[in-house]
C-alpha atoms as a PDB file:
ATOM      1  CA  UNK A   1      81.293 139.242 104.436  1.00  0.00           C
ATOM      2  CA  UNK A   2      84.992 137.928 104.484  1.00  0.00           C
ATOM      3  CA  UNK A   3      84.495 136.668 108.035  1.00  0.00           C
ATOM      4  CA  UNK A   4      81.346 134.342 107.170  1.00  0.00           C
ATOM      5  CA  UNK A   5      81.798 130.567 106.886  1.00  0.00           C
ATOM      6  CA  UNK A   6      81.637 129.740 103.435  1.00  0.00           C
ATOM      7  CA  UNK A   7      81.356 126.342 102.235  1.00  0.00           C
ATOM      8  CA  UNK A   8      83.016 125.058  99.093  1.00  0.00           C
ATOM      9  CA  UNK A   9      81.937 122.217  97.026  1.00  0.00           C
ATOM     10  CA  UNK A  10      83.486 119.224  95.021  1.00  0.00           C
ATOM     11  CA  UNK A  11      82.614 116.646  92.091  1.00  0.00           C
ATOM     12  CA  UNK A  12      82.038 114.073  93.540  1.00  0.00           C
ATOM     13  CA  UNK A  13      81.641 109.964  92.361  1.00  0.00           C
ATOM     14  CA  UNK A  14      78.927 109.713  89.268  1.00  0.00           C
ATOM     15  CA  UNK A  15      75.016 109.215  90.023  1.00  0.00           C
ATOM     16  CA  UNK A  16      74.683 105.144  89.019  1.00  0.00           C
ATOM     17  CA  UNK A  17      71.768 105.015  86.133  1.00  0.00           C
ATOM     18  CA  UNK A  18      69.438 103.782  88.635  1.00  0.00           C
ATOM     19  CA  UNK A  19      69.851 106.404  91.216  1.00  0.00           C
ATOM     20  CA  UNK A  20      66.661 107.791  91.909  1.00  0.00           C
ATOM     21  CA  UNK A  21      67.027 112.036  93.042  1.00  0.00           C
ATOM     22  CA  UNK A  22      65.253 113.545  95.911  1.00  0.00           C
ATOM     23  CA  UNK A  23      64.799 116.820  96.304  1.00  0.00           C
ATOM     24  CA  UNK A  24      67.909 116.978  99.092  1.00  0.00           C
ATOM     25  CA  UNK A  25      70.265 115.747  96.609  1.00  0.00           C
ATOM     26  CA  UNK A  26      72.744 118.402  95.368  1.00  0.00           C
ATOM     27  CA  UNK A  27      74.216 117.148  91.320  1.00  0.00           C
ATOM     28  CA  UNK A  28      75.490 118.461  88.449  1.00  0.00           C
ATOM     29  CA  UNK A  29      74.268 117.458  85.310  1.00  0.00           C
ATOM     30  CA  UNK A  30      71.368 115.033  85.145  1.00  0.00           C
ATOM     31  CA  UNK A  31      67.801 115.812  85.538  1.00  0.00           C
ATOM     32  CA  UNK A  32      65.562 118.593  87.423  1.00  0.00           C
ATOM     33  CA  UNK A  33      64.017 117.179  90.362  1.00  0.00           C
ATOM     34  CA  UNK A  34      60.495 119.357  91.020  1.00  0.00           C
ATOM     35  CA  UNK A  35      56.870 118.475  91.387  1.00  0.00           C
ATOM     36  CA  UNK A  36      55.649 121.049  88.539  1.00  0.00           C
ATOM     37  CA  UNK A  37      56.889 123.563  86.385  1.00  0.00           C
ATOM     38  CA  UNK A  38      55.773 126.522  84.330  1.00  0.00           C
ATOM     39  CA  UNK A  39      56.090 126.047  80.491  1.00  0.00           C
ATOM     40  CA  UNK A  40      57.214 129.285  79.897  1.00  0.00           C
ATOM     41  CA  UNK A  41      60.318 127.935  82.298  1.00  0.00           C
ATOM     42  CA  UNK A  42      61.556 125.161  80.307  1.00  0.00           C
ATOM     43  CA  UNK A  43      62.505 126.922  77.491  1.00  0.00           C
ATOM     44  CA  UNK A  44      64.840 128.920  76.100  1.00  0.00           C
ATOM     45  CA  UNK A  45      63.678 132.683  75.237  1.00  0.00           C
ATOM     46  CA  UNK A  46      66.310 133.516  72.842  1.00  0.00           C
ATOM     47  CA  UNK A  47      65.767 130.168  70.593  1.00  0.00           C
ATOM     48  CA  UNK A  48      63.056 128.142  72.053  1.00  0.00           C
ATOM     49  CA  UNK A  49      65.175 124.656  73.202  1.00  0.00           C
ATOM     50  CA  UNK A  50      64.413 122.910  76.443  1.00  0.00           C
ATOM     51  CA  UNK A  51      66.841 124.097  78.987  1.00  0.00           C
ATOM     52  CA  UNK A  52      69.178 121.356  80.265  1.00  0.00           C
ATOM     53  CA  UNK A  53      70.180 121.103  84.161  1.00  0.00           C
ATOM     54  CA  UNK A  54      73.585 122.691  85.408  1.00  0.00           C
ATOM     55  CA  UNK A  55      73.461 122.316  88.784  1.00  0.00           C
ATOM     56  CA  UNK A  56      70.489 121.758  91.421  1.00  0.00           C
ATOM     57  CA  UNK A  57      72.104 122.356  95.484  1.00  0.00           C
ATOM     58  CA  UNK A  58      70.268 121.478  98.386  1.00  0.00           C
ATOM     59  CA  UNK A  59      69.641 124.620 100.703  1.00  0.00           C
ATOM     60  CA  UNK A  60      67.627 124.341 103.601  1.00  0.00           C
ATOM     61  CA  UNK A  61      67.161 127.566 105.908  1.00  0.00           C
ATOM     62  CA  UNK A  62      68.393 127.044 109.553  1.00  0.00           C
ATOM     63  CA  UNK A  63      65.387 129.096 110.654  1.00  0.00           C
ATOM     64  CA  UNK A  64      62.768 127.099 108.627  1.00  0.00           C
ATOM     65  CA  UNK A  65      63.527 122.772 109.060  1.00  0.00           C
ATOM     66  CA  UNK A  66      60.214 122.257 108.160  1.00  0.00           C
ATOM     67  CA  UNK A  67      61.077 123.662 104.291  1.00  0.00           C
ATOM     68  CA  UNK A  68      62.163 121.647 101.457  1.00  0.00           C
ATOM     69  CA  UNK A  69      64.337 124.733  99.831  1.00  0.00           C
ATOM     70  CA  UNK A  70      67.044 124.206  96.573  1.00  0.00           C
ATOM     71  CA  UNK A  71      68.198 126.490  93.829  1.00  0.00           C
ATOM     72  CA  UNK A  72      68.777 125.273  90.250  1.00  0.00           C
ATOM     73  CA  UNK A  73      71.089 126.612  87.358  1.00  0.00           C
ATOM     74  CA  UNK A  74      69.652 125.629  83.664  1.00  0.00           C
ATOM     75  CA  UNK A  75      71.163 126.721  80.533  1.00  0.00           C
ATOM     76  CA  UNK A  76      70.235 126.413  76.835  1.00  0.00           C
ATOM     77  CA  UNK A  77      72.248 123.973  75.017  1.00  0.00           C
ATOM     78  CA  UNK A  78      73.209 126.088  72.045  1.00  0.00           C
ATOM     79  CA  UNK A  79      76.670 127.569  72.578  1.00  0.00           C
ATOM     80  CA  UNK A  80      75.051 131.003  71.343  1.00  0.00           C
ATOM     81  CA  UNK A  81      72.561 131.542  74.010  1.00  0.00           C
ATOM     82  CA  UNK A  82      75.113 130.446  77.083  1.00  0.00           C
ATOM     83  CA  UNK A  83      76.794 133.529  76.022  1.00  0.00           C
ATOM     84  CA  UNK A  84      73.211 135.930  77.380  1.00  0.00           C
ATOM     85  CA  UNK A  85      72.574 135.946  80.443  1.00  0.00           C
ATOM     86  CA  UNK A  86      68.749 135.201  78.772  1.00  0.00           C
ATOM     87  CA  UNK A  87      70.184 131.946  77.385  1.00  0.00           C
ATOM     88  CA  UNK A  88      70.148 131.096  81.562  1.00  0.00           C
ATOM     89  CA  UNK A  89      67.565 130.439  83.886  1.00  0.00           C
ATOM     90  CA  UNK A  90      67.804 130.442  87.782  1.00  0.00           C
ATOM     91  CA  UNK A  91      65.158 128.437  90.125  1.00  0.00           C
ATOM     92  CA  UNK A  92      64.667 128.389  93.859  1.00  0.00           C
ATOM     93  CA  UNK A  93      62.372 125.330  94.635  1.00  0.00           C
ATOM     94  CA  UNK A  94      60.683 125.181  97.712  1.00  0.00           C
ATOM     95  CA  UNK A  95      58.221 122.247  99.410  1.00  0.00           C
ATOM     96  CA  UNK A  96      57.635 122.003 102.932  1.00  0.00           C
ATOM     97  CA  UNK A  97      58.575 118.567 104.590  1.00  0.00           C
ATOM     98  CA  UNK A  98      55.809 116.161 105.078  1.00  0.00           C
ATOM     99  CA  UNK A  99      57.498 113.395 106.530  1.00  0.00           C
ATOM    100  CA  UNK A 100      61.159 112.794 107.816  1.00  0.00           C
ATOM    101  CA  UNK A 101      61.247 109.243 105.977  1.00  0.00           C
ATOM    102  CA  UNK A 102      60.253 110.665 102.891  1.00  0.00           C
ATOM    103  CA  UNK A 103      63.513 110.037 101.385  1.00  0.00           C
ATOM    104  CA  UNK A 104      65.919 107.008 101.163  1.00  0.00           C
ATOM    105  CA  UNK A 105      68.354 109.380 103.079  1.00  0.00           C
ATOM    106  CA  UNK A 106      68.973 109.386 107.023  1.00  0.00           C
ATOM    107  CA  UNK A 107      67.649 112.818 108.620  1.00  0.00           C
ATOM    108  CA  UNK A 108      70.954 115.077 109.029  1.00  0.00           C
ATOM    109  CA  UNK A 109      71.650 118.567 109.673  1.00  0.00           C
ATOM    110  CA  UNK A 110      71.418 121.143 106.719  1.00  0.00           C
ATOM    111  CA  UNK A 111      74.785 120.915 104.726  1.00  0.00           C
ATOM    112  CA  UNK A 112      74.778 124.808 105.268  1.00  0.00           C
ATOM    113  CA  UNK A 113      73.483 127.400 107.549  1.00  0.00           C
ATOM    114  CA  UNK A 114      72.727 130.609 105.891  1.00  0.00           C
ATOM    115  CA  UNK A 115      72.975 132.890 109.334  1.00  0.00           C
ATOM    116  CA  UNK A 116      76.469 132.407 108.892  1.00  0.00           C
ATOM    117  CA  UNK A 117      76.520 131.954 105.276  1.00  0.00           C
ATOM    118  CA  UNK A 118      74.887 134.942 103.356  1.00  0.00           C
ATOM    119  CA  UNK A 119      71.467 135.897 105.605  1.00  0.00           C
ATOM    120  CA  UNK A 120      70.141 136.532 108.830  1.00  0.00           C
ATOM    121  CA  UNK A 121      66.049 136.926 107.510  1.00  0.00           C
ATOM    122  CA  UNK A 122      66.618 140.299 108.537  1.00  0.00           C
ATOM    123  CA  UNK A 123      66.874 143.754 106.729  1.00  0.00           C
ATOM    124  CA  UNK A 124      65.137 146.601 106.762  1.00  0.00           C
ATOM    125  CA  UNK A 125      63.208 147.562 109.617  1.00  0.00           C
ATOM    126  CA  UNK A 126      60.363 149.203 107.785  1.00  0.00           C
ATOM    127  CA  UNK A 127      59.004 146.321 106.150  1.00  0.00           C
ATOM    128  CA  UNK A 128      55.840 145.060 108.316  1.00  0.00           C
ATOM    129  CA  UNK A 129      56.261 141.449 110.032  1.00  0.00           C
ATOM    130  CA  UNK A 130      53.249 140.203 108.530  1.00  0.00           C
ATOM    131  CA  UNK A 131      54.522 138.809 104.897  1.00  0.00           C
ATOM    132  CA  UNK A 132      52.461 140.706 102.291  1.00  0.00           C
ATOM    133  CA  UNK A 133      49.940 138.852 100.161  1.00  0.00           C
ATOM    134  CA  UNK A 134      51.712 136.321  97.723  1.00  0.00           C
ATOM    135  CA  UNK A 135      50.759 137.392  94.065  1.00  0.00           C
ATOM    136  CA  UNK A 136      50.938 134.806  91.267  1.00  0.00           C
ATOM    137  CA  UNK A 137      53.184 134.691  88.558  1.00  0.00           C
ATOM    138  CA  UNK A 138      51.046 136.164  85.574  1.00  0.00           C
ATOM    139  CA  UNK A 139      50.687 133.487  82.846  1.00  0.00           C
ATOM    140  CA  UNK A 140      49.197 133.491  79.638  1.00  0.00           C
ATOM    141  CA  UNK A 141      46.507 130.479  78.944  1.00  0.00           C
ATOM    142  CA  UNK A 142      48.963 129.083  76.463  1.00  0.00           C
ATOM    143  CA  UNK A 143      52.206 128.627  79.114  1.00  0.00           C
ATOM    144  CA  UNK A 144      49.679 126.803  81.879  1.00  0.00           C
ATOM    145  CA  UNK A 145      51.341 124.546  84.472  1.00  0.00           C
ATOM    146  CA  UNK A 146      52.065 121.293  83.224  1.00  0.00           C
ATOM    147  CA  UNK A 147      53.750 118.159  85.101  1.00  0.00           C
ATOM    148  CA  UNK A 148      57.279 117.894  84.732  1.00  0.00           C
ATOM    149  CA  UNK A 149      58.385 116.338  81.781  1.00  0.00           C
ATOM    150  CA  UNK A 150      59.437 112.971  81.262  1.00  0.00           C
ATOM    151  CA  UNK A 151      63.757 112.420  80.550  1.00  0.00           C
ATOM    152  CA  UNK A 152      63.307 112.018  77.051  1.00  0.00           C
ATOM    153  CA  UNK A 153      61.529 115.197  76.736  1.00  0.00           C
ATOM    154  CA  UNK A 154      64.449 117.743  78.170  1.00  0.00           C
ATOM    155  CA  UNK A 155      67.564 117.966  75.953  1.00  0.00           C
ATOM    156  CA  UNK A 156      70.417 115.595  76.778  1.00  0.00           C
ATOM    157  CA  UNK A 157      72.945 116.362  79.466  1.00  0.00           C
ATOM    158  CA  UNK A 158      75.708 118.897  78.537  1.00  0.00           C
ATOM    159  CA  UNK A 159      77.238 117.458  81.878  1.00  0.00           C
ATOM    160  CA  UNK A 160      77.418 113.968  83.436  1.00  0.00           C
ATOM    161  CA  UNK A 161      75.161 113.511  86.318  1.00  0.00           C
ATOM    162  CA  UNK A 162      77.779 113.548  89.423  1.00  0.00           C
ATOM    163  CA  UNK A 163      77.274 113.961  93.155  1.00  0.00           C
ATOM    164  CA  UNK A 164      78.690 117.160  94.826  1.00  0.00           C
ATOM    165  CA  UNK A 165      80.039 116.844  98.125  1.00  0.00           C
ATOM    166  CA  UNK A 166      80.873 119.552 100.898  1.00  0.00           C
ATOM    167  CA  UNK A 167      83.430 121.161 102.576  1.00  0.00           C
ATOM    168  CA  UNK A 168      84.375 124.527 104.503  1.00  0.00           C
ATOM    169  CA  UNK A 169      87.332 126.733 102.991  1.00  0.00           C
ATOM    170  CA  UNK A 170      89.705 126.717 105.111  1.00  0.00           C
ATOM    171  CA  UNK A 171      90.404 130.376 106.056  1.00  0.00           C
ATOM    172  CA  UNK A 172      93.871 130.144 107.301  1.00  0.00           C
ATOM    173  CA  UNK A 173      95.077 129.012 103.686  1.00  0.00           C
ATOM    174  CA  UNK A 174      93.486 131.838 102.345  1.00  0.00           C
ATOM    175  CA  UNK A 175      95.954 134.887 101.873  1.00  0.00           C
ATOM    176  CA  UNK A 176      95.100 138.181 102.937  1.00  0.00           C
ATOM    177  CA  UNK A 177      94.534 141.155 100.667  1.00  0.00           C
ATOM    178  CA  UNK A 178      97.827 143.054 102.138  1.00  0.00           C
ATOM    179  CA  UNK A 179      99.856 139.739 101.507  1.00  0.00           C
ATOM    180  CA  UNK A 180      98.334 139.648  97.582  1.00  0.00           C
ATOM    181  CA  UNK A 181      99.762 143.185  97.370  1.00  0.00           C
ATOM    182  CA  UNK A 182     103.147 142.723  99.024  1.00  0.00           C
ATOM    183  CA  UNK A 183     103.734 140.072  96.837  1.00  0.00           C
ATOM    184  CA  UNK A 184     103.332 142.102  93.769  1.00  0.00           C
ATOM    185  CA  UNK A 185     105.214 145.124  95.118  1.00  0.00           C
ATOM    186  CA  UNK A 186     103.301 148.564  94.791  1.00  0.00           C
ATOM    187  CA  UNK A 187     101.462 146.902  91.770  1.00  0.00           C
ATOM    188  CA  UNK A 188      98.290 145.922  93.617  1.00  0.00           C
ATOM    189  CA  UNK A 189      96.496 142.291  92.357  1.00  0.00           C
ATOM    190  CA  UNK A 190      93.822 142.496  89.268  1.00  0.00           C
ATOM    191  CA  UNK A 191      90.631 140.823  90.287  1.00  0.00           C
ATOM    192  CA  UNK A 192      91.860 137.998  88.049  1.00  0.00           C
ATOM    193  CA  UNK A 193      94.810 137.622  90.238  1.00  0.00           C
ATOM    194  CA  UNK A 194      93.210 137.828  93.719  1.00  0.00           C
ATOM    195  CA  UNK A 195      90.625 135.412  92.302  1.00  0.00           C
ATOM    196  CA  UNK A 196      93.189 133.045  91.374  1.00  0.00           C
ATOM    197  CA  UNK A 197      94.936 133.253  94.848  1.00  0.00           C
ATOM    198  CA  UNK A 198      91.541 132.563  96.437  1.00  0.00           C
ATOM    199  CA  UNK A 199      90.747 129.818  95.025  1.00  0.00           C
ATOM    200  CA  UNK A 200      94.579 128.118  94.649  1.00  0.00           C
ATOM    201  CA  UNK A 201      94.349 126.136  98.267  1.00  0.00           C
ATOM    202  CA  UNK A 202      90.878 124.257  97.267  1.00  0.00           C
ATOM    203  CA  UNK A 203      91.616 124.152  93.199  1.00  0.00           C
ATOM    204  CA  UNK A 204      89.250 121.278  92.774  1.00  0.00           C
ATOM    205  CA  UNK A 205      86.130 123.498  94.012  1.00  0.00           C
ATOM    206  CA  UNK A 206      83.549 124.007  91.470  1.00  0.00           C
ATOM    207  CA  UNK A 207      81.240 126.225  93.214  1.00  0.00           C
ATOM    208  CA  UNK A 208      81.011 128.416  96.412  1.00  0.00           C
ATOM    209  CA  UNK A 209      78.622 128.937  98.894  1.00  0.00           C
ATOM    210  CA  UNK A 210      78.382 132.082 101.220  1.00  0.00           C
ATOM    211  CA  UNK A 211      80.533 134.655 101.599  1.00  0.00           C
ATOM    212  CA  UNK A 212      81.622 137.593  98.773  1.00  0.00           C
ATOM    213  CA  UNK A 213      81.239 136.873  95.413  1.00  0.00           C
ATOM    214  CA  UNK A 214      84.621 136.653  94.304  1.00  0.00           C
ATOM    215  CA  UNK A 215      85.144 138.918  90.785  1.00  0.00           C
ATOM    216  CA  UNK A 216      86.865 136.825  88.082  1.00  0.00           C
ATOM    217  CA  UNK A 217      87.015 140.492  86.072  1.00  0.00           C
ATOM    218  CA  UNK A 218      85.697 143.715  86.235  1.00  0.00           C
ATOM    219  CA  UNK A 219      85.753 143.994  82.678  1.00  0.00           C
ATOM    220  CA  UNK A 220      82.729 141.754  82.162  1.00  0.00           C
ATOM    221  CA  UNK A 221      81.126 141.817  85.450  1.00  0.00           C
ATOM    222  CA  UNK A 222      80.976 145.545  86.104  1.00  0.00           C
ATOM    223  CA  UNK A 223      77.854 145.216  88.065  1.00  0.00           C
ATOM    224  CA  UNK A 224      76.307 142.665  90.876  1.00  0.00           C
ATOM    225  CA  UNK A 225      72.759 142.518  91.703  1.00  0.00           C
ATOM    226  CA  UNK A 226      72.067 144.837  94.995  1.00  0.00           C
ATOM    227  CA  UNK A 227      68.673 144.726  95.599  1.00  0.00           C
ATOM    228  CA  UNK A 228      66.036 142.405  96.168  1.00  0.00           C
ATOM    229  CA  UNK A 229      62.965 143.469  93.079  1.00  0.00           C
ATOM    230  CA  UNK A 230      60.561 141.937  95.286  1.00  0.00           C
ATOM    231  CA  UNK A 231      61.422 143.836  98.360  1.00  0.00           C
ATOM    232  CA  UNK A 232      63.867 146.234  98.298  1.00  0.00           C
ATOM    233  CA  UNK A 233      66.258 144.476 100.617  1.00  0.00           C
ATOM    234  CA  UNK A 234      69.904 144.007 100.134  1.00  0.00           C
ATOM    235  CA  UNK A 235      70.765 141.105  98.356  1.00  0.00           C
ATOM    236  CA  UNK A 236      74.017 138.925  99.177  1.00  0.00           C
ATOM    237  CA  UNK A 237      75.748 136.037  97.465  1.00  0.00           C
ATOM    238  CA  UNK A 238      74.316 132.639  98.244  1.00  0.00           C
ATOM    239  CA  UNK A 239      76.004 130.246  95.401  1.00  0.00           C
ATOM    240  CA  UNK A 240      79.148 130.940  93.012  1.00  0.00           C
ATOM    241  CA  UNK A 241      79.651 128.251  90.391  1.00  0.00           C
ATOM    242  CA  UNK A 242      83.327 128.669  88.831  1.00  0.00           C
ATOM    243  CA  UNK A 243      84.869 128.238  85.771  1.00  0.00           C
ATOM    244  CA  UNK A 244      85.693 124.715  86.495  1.00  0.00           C
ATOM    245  CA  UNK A 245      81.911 123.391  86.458  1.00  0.00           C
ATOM    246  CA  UNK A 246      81.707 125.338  83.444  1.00  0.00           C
ATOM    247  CA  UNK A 247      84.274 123.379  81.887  1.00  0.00           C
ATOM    248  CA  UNK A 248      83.083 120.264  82.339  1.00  0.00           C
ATOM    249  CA  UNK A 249      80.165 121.252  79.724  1.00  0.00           C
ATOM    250  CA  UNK A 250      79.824 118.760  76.741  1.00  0.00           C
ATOM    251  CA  UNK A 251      82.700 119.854  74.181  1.00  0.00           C
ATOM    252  CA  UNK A 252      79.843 120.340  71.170  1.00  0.00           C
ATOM    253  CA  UNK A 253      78.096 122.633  73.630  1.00  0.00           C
ATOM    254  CA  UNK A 254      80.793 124.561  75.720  1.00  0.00           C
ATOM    255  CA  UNK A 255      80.742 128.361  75.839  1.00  0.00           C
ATOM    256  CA  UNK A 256      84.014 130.169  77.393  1.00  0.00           C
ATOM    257  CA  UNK A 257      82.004 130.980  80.262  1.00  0.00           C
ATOM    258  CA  UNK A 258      83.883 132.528  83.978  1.00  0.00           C
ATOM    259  CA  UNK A 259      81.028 132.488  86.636  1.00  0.00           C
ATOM    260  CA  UNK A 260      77.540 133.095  87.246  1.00  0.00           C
ATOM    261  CA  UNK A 261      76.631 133.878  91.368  1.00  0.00           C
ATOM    262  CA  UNK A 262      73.029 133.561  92.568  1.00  0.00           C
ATOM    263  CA  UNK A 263      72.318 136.620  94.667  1.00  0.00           C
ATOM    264  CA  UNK A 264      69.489 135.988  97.150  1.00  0.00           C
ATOM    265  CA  UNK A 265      67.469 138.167  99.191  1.00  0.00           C
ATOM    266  CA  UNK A 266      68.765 138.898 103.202  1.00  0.00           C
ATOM    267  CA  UNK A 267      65.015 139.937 104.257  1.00  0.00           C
ATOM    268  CA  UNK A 268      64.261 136.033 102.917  1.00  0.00           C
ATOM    269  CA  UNK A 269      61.579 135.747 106.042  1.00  0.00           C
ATOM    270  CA  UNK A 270      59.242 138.955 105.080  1.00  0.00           C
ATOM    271  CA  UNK A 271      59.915 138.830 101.433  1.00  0.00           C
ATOM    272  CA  UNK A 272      56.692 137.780  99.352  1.00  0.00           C
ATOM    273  CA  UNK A 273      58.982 135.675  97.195  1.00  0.00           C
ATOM    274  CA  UNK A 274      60.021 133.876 100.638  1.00  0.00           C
ATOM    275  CA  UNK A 275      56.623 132.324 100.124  1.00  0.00           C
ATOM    276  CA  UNK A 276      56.142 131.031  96.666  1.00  0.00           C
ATOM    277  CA  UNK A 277      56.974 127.556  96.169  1.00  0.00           C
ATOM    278  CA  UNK A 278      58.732 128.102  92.595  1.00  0.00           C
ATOM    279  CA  UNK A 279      60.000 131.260  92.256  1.00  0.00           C
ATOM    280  CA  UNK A 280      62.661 132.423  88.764  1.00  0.00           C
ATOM    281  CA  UNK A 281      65.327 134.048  90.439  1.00  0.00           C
ATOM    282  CA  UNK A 282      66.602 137.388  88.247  1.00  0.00           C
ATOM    283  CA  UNK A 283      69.298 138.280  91.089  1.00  0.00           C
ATOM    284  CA  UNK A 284      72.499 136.072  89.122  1.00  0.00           C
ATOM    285  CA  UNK A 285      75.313 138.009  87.874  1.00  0.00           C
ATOM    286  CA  UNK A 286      77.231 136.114  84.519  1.00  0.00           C
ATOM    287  CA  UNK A 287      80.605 136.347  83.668  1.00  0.00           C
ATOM    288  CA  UNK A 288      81.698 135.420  80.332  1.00  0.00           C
ATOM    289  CA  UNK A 289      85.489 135.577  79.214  1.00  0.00           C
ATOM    290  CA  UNK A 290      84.940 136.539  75.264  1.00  0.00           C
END
């Protein structure tokens, strides 16, 4: 997928305290923006805390305009969980669009197009057109849907609420793989290295989207989701968030963390998950220099 656009993004000025999100805003830090939200997903597995906002992006499909579509990165606050990949949570929000002036916000062309980017809605040709029946997450009576909670209820910020703004890489900065390895002589480039020299002409990105998920080691990310569970279909990179977001994590709460990618599914438009309007995505891959 080296050829694919791929669209890089930046912190941007802070959100004023009076800002009020909309579901196309794209922040780090701050608060979730969603109409509902399992119980069962605010918390932490491992040690029960609310789960604090990383980042929320703004994704709209090309193919569907009339779809409200985002993905969201929570983490636990506790240093100890940030180091499991349970101690993470990954959700794709989606809402269709009821009305154009919904929003402060001027209508505007998706920030990103995921044809180029990291799908085409198409896979495998077995799968029937016709979108299988959309089965409900099971749910005990005790983790019922409840309205999303207020501010105070959700743990403090580990990051301060910023805007994220856009840009696309610039492929002819970007080295090629036989220039990495010239440079080094016979020695060919670690995947530390090449990441390094991928990243060095935008150094102020903090996350990636579209295009190969770029390894920071293949000692502690030996494997990357393939497969959609849902489906069956390949999966490809949609969002990377690098180790600089990561740094910016509150000092009492920062884990040495390297990169998580969100891995979405390529058959998006015949996939049952396509269809549900909150769906936990288990396709991320974490990296975590120990």
């Amino acid at each position: 997928m080296s050829g694919d656009r791929i669209s890089l993004g930046f912190v941007d000025e802070c959100v004023s305290p009076n800002y009020d999100f909309s579901i196309e805003d794209s922040f780090i830090g701050g608060q979730l923006v969603s109409g509902t939200i399992d119980e069962i997903l605010r918390v932490c597995p491992l040690c029960g805390s609310f789960l604090t906002l990383v980042v929320q992006l703004y994704c709209p499909l090309a193919a569907h305009p009339k779809l409200h579509r985002s993905i969201a990165v929570l983490c636990c606050p506790r240093s100890e969980c940030q180091m499991q990949t349970s101690g993470w949570r990954v959700l794709r929000l989606q809402f269709p669009v009821t009305s154009r002036t919904e929003t402060n916000k001027p209508p505007d062309e998706p920030v990103f197009d995921c044809d180029e980017a990291w799908g085409d809605g198409e896979d495998d040709d077995s799968f029937s057109p016709v979108p299988p029946p959309v089965e409900q997450p099971n749910s005990s009576p005790d983790q019922s849907e409840v309205e999303l909670p207020s501010v105070q209820d959700w743990c403090p910020n580990l990051i301060n609420p910023t805007h994220i703004s856009f840009g696309a890489e610039d492929a002819s900065l970007i080295e090629s793989s036989d220039d990495e390895d010239e440079a080094m002589g016979d020695k060919p480039l670690d995947a530390f290295a090449k990441f390094i020299c991928r990243i060095s002409s935008n150094p102020q990105q903090v996350l990636r989207y579209g295009g190969e998920y770029l390894r920071v080691s293949e000692r502690t990310c030996p494997h990357l989701p393939a497969t959609c569970p849902e489906c069956g279909a390949r999966v490809a990179c949609e969002v990377q968030l690098l180790p600089s977001l990561f740094s910016r994590l509150s000092p009492a709460a920062h884990a040495p963390l390297t990169s998580l990618g969100v891995f979405s599914c390529t058959n998006y438009d015949r996939c049952s998950a396509f269809h549900r309007p909150l769906y936990p995505v288990s396709t991320f891959s974490l990296e975590i220099d120990a």
